[in-house]
PDB file of N, CA and C in Angstrom:
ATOM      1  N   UNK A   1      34.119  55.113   6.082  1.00  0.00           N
ATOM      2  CA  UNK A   1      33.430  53.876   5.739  1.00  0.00           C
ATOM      3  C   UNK A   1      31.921  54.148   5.702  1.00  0.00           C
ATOM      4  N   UNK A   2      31.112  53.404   5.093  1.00  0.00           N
ATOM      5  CA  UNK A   2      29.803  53.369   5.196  1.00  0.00           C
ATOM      6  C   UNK A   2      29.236  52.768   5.691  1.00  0.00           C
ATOM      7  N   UNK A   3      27.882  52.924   6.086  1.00  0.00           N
ATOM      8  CA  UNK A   3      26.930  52.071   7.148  1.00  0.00           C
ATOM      9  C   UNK A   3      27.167  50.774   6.988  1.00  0.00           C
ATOM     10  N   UNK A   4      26.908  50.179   5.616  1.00  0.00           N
ATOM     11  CA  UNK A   4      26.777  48.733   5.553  1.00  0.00           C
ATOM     12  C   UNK A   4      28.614  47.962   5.906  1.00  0.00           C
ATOM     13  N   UNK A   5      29.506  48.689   5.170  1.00  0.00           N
ATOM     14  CA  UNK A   5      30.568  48.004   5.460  1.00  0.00           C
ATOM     15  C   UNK A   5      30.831  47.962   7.509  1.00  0.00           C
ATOM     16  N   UNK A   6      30.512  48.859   8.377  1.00  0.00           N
ATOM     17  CA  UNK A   6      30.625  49.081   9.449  1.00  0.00           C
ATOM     18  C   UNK A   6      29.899  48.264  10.226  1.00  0.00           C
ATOM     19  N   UNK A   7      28.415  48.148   9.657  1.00  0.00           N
ATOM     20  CA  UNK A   7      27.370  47.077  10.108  1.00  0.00           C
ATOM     21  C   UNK A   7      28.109  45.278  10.000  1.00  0.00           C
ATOM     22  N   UNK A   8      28.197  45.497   8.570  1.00  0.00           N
ATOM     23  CA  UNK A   8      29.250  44.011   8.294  1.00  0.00           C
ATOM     24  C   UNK A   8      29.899  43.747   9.583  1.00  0.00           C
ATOM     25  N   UNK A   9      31.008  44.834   9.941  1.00  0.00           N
ATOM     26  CA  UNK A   9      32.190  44.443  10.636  1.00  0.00           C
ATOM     27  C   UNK A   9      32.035  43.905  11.611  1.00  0.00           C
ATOM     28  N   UNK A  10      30.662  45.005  12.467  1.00  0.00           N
ATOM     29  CA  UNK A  10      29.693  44.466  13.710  1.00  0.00           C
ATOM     30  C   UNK A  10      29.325  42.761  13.470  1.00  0.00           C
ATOM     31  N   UNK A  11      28.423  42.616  12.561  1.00  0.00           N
ATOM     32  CA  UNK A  11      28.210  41.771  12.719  1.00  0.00           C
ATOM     33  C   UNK A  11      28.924  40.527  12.679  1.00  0.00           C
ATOM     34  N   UNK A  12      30.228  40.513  11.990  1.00  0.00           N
ATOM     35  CA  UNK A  12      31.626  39.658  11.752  1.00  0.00           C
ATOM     36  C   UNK A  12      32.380  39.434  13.148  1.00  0.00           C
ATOM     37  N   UNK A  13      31.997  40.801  13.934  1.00  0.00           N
ATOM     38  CA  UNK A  13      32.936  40.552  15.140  1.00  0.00           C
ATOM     39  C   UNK A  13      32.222  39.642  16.219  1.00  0.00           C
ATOM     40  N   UNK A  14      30.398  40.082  16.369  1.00  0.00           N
ATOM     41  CA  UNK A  14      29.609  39.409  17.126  1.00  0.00           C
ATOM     42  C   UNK A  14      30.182  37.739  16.883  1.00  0.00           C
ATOM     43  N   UNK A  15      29.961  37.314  15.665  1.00  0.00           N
ATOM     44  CA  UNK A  15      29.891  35.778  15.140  1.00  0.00           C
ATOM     45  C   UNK A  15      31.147  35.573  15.891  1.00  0.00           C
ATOM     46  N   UNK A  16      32.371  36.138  15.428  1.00  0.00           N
ATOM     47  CA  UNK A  16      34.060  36.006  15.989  1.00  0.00           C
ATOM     48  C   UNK A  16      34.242  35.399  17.695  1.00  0.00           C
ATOM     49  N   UNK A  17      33.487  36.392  18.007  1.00  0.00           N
ATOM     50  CA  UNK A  17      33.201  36.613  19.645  1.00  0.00           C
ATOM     51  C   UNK A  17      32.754  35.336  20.486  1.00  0.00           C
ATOM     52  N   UNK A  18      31.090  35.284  19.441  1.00  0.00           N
ATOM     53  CA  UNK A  18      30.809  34.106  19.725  1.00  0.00           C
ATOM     54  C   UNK A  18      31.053  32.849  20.010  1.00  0.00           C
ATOM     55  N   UNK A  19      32.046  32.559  18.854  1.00  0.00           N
ATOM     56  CA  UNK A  19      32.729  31.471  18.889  1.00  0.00           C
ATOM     57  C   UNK A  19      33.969  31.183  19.811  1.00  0.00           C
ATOM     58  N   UNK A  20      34.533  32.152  19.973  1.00  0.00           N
ATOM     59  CA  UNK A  20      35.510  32.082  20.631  1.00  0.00           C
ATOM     60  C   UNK A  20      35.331  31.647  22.134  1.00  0.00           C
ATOM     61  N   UNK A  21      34.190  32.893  23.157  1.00  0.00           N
ATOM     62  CA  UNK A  21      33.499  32.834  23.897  1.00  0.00           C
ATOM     63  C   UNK A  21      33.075  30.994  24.142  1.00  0.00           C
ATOM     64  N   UNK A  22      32.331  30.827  23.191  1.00  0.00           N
ATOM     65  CA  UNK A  22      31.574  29.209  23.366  1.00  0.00           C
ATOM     66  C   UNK A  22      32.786  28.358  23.441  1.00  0.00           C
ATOM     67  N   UNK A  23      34.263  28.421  23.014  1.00  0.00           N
ATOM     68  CA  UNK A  23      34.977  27.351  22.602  1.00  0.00           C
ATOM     69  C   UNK A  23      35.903  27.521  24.672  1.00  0.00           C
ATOM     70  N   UNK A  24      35.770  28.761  25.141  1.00  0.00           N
ATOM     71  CA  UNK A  24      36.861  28.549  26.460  1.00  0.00           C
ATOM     72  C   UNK A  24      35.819  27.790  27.663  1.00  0.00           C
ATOM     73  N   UNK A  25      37.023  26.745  28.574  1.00  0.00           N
ATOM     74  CA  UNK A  25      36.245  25.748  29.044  1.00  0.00           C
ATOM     75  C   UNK A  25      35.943  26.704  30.510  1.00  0.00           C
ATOM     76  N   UNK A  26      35.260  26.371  31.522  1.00  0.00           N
ATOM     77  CA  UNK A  26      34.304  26.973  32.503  1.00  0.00           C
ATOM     78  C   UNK A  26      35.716  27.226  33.125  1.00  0.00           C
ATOM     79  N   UNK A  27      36.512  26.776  33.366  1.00  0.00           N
ATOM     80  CA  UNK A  27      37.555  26.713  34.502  1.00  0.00           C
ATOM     81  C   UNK A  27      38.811  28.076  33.704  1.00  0.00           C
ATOM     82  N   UNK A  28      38.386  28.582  32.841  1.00  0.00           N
ATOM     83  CA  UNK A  28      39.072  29.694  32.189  1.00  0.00           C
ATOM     84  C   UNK A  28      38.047  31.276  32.406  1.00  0.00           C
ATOM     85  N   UNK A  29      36.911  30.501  32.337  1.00  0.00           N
ATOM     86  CA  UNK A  29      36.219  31.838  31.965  1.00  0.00           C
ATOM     87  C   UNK A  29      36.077  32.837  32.673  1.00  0.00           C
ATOM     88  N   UNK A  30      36.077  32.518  34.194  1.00  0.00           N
ATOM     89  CA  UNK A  30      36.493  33.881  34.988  1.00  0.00           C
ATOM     90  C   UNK A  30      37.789  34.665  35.049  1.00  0.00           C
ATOM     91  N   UNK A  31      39.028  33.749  35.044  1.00  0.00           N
ATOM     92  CA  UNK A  31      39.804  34.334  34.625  1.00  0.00           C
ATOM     93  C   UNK A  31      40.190  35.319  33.315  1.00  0.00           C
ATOM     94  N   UNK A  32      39.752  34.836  32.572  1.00  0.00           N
ATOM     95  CA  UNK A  32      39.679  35.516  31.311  1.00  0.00           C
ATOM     96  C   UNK A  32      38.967  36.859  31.119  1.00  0.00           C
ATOM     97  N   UNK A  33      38.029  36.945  32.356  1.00  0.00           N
ATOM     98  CA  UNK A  33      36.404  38.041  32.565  1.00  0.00           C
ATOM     99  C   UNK A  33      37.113  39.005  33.384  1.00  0.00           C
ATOM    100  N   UNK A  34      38.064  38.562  34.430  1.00  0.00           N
ATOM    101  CA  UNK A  34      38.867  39.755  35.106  1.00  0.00           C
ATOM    102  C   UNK A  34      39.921  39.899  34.449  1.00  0.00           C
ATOM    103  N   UNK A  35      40.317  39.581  33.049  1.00  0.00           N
ATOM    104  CA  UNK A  35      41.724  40.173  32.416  1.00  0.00           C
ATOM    105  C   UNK A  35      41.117  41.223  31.489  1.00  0.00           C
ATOM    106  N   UNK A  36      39.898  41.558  31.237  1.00  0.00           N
ATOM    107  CA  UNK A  36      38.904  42.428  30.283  1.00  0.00           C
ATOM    108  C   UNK A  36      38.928  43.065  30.694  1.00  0.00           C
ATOM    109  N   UNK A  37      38.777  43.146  32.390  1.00  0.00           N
ATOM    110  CA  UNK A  37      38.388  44.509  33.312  1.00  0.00           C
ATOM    111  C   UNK A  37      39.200  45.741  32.752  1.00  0.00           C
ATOM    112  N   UNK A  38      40.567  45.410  32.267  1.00  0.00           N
ATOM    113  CA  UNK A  38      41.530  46.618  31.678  1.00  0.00           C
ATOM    114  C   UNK A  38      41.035  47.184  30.113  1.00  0.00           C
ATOM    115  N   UNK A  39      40.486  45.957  29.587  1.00  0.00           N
ATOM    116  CA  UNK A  39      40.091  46.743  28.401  1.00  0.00           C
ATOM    117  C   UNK A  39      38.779  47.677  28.518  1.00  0.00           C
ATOM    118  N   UNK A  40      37.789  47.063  29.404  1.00  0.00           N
ATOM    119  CA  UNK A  40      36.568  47.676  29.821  1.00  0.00           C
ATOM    120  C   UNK A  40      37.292  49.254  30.197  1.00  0.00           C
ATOM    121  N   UNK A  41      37.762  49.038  30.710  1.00  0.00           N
ATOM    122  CA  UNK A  41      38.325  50.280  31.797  1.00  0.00           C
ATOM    123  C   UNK A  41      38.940  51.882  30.683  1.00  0.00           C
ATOM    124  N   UNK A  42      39.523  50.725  29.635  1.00  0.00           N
ATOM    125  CA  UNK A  42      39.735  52.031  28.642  1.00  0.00           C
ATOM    126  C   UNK A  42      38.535  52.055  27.366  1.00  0.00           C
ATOM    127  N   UNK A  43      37.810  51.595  27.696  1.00  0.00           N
ATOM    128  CA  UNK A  43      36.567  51.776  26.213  1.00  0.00           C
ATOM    129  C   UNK A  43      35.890  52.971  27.657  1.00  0.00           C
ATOM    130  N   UNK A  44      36.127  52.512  28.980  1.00  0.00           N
ATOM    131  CA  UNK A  44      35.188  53.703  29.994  1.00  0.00           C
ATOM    132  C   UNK A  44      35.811  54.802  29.960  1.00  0.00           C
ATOM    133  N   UNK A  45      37.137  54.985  29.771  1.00  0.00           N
ATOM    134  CA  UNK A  45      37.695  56.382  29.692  1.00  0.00           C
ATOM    135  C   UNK A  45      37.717  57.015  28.286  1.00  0.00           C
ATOM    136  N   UNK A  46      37.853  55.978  27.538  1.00  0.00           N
ATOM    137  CA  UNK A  46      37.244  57.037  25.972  1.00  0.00           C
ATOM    138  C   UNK A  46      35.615  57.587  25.974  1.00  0.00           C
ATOM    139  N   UNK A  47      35.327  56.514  26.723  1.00  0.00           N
ATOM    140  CA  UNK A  47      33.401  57.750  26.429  1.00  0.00           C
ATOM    141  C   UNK A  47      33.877  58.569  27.190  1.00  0.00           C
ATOM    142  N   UNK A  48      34.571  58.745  28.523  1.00  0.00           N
ATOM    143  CA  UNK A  48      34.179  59.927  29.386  1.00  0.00           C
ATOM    144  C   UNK A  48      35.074  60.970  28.370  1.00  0.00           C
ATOM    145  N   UNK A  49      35.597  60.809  27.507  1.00  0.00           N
ATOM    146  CA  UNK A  49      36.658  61.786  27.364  1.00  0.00           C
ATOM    147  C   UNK A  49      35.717  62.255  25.690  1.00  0.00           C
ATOM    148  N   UNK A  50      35.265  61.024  25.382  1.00  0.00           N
ATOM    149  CA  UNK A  50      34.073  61.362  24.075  1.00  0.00           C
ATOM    150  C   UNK A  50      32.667  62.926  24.482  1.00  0.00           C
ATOM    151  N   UNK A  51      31.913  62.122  25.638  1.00  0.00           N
ATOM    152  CA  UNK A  51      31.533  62.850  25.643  1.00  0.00           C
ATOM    153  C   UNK A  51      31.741  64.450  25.963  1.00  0.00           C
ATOM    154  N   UNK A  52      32.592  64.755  26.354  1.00  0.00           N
ATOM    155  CA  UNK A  52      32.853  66.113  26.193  1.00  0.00           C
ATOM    156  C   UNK A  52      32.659  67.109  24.550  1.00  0.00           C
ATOM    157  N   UNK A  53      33.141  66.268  23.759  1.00  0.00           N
ATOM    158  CA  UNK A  53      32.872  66.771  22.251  1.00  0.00           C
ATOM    159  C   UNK A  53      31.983  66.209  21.651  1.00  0.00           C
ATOM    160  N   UNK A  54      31.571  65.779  22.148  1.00  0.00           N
ATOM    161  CA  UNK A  54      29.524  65.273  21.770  1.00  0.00           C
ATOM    162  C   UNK A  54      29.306  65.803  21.469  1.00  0.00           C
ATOM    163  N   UNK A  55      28.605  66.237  20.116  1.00  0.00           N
ATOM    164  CA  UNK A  55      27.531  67.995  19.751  1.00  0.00           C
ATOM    165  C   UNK A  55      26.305  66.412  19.447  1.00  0.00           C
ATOM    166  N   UNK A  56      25.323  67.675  20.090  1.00  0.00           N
ATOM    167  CA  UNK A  56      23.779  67.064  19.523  1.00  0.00           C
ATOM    168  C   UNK A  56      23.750  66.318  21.216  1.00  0.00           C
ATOM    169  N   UNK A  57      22.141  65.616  20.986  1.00  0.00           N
ATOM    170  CA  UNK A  57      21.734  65.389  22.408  1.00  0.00           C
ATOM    171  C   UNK A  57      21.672  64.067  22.379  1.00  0.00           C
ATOM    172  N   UNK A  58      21.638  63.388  21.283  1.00  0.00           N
ATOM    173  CA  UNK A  58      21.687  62.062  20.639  1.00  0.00           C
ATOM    174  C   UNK A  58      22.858  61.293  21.061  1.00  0.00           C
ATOM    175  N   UNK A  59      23.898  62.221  20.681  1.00  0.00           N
ATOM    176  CA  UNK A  59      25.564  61.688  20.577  1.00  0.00           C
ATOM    177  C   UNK A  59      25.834  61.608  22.394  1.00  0.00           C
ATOM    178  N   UNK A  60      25.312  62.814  22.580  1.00  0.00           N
ATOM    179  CA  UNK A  60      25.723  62.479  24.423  1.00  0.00           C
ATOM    180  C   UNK A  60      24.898  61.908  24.893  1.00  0.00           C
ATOM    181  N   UNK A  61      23.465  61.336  24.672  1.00  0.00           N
ATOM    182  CA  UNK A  61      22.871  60.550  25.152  1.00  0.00           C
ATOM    183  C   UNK A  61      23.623  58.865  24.863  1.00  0.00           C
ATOM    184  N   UNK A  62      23.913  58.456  23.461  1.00  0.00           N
ATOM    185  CA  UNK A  62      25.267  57.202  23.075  1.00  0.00           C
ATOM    186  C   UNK A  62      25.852  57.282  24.046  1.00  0.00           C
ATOM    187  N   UNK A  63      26.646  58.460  24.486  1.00  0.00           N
ATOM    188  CA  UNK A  63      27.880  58.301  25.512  1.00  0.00           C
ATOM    189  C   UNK A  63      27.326  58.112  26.919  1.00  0.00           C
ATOM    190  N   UNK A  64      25.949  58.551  27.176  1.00  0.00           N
ATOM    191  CA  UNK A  64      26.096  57.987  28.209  1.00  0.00           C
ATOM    192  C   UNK A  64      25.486  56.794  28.874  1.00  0.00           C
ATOM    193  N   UNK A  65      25.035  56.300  27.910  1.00  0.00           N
ATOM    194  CA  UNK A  65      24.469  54.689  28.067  1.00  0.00           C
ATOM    195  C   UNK A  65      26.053  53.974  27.752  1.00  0.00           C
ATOM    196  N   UNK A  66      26.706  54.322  26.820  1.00  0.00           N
ATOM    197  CA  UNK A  66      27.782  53.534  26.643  1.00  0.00           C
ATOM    198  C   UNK A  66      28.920  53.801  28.123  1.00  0.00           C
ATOM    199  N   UNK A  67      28.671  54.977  28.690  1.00  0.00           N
ATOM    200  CA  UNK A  67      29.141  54.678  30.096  1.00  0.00           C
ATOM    201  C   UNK A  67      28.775  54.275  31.063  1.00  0.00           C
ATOM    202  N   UNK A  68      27.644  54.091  30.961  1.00  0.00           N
ATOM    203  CA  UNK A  68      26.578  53.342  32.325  1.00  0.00           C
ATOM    204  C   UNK A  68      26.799  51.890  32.046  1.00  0.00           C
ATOM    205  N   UNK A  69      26.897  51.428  30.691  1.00  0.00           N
ATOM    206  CA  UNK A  69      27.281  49.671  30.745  1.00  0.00           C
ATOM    207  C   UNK A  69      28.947  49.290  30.650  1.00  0.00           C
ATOM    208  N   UNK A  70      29.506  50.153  30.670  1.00  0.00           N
ATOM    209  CA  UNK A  70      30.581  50.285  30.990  1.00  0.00           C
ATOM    210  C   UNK A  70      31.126  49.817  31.889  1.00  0.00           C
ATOM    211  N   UNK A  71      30.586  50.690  32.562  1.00  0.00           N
ATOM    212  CA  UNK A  71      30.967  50.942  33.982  1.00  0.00           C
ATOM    213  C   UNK A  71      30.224  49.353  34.965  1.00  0.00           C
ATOM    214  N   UNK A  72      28.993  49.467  34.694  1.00  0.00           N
ATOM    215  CA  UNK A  72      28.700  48.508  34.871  1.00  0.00           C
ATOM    216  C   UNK A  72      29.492  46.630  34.606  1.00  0.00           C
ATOM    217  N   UNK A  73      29.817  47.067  33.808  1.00  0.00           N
ATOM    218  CA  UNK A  73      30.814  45.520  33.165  1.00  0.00           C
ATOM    219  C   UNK A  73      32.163  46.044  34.240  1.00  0.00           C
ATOM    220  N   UNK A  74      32.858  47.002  34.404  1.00  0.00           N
ATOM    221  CA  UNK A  74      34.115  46.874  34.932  1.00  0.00           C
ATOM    222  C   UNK A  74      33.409  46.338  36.508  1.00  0.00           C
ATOM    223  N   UNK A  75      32.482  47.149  37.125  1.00  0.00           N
ATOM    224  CA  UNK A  75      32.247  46.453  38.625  1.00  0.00           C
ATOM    225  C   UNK A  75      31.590  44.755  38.578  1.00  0.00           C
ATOM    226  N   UNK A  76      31.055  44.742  37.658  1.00  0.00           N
ATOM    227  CA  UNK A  76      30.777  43.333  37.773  1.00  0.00           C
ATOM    228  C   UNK A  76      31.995  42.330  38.055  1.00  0.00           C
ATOM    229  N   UNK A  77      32.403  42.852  36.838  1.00  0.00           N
ATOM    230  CA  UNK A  77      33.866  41.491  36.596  1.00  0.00           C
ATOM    231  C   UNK A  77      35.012  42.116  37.587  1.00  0.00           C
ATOM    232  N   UNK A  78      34.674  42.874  38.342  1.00  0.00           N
ATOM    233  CA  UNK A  78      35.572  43.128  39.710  1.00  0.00           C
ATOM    234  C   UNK A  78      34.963  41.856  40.997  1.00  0.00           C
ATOM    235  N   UNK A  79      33.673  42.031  40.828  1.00  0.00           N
ATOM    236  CA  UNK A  79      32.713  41.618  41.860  1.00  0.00           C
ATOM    237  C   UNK A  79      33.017  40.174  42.051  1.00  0.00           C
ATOM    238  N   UNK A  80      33.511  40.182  40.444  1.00  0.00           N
ATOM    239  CA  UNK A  80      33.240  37.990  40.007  1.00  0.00           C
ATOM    240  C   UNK A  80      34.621  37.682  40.384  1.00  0.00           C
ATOM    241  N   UNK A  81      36.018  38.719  39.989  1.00  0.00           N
ATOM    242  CA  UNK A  81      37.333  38.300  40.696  1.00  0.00           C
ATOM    243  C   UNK A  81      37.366  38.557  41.956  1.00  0.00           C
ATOM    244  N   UNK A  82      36.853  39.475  42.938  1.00  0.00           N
ATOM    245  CA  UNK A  82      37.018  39.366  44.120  1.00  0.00           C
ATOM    246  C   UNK A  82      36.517  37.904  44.540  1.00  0.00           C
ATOM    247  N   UNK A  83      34.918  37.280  44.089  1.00  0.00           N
ATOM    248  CA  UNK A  83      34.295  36.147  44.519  1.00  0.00           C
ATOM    249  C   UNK A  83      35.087  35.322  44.034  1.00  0.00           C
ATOM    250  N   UNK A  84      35.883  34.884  43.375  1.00  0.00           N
ATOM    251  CA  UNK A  84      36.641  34.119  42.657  1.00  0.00           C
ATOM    252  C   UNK A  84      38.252  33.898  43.838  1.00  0.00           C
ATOM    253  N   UNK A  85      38.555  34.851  44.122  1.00  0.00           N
ATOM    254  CA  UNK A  85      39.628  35.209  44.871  1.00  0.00           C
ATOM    255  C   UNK A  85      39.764  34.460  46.162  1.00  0.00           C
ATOM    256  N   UNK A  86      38.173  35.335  46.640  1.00  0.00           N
ATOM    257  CA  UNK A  86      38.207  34.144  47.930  1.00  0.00           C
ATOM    258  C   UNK A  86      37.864  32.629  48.460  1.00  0.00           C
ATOM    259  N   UNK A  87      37.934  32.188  46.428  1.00  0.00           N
ATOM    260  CA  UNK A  87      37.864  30.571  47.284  1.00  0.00           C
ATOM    261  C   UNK A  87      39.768  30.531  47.341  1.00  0.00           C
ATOM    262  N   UNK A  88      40.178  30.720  47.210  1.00  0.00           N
ATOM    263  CA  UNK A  88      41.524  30.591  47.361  1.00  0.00           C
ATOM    264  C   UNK A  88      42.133  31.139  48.976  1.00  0.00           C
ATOM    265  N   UNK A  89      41.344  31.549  49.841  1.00  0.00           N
ATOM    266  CA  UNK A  89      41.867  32.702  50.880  1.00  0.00           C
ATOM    267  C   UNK A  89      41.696  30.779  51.936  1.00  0.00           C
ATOM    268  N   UNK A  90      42.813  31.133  52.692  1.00  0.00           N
ATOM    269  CA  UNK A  90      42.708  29.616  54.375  1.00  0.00           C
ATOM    270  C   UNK A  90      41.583  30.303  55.137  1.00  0.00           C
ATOM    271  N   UNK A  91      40.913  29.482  55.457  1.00  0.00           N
ATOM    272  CA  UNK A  91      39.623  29.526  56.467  1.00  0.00           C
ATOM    273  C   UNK A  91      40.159  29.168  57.705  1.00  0.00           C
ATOM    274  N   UNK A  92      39.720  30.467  58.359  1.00  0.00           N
ATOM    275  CA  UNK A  92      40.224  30.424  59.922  1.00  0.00           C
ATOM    276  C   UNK A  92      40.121  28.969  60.145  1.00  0.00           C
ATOM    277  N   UNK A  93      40.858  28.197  61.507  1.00  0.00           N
ATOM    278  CA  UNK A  93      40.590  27.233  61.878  1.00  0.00           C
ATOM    279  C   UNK A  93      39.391  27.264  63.186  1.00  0.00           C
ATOM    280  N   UNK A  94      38.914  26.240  63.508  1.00  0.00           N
ATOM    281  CA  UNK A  94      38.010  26.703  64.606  1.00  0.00           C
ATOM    282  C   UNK A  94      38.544  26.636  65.712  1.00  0.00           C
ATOM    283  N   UNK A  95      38.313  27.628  66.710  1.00  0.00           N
ATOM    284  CA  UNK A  95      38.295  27.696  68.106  1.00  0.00           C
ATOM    285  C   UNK A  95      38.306  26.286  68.627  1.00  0.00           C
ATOM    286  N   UNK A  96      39.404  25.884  69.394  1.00  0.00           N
ATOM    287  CA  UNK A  96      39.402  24.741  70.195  1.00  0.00           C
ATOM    288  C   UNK A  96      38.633  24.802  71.681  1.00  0.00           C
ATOM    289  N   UNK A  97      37.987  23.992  72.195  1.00  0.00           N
ATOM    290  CA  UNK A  97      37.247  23.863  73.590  1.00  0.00           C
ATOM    291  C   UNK A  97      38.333  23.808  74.641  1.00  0.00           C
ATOM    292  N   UNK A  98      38.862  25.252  75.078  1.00  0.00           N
ATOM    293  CA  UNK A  98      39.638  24.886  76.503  1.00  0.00           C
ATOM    294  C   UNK A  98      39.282  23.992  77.634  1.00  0.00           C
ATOM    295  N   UNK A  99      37.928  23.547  77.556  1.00  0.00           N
ATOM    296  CA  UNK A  99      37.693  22.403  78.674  1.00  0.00           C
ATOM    297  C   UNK A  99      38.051  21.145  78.174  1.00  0.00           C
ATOM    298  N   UNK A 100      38.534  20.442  76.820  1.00  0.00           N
ATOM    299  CA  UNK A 100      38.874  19.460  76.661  1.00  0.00           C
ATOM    300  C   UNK A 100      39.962  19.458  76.447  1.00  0.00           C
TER     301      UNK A 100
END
């Protein structure tokens, strides 16, 4: 393919995204942010496995910004389902006063 048809696609998918993104209601959206974590997880194992056949300093420099935000997005949206998780966990009860 060529630049412009590839650029197109980019930019077709951003708009796609967008919309989609804007249309799910608040009470979905974390859930939806820790079901990505798996796709994140394999766009992170294709760079690590990209950059190995990187030629040029350019191409492995791509790979490794594209693994640093990577990586970054999988711990986040770990960070947001763990915080998410524990409003659901029973809160100890409190200690009762043995003198009353």
């Amino acid at each position: 393919m060529d630049l412009i048809t590839e650029l197109t696609i980019l930019v077709l998918a951003a708009f796609v995204g967008l919309e989609v993104i804007s249309k799910v209601p608040n009470t979905l959206h974390t859930p939806l942010m820790s079901a990505t974590n798996a796709i994140h997880g394999i766009v992170l194992l294709g760079g690590i496995l990209l950059i190995g056949e990187a030629d040029g300093a350019f191409n492995k420099l791509l790979c490794v910004i594209a693994i640093a935000f990577g990586t970054i997005n999988v711990v986040g949206g770990f960070l947001v389902t763990d915080r998410m998780l524990e409003m659901f966990k029973r809160r100890p009860e409190p200690k009762k006063d043995p003198r009353s």
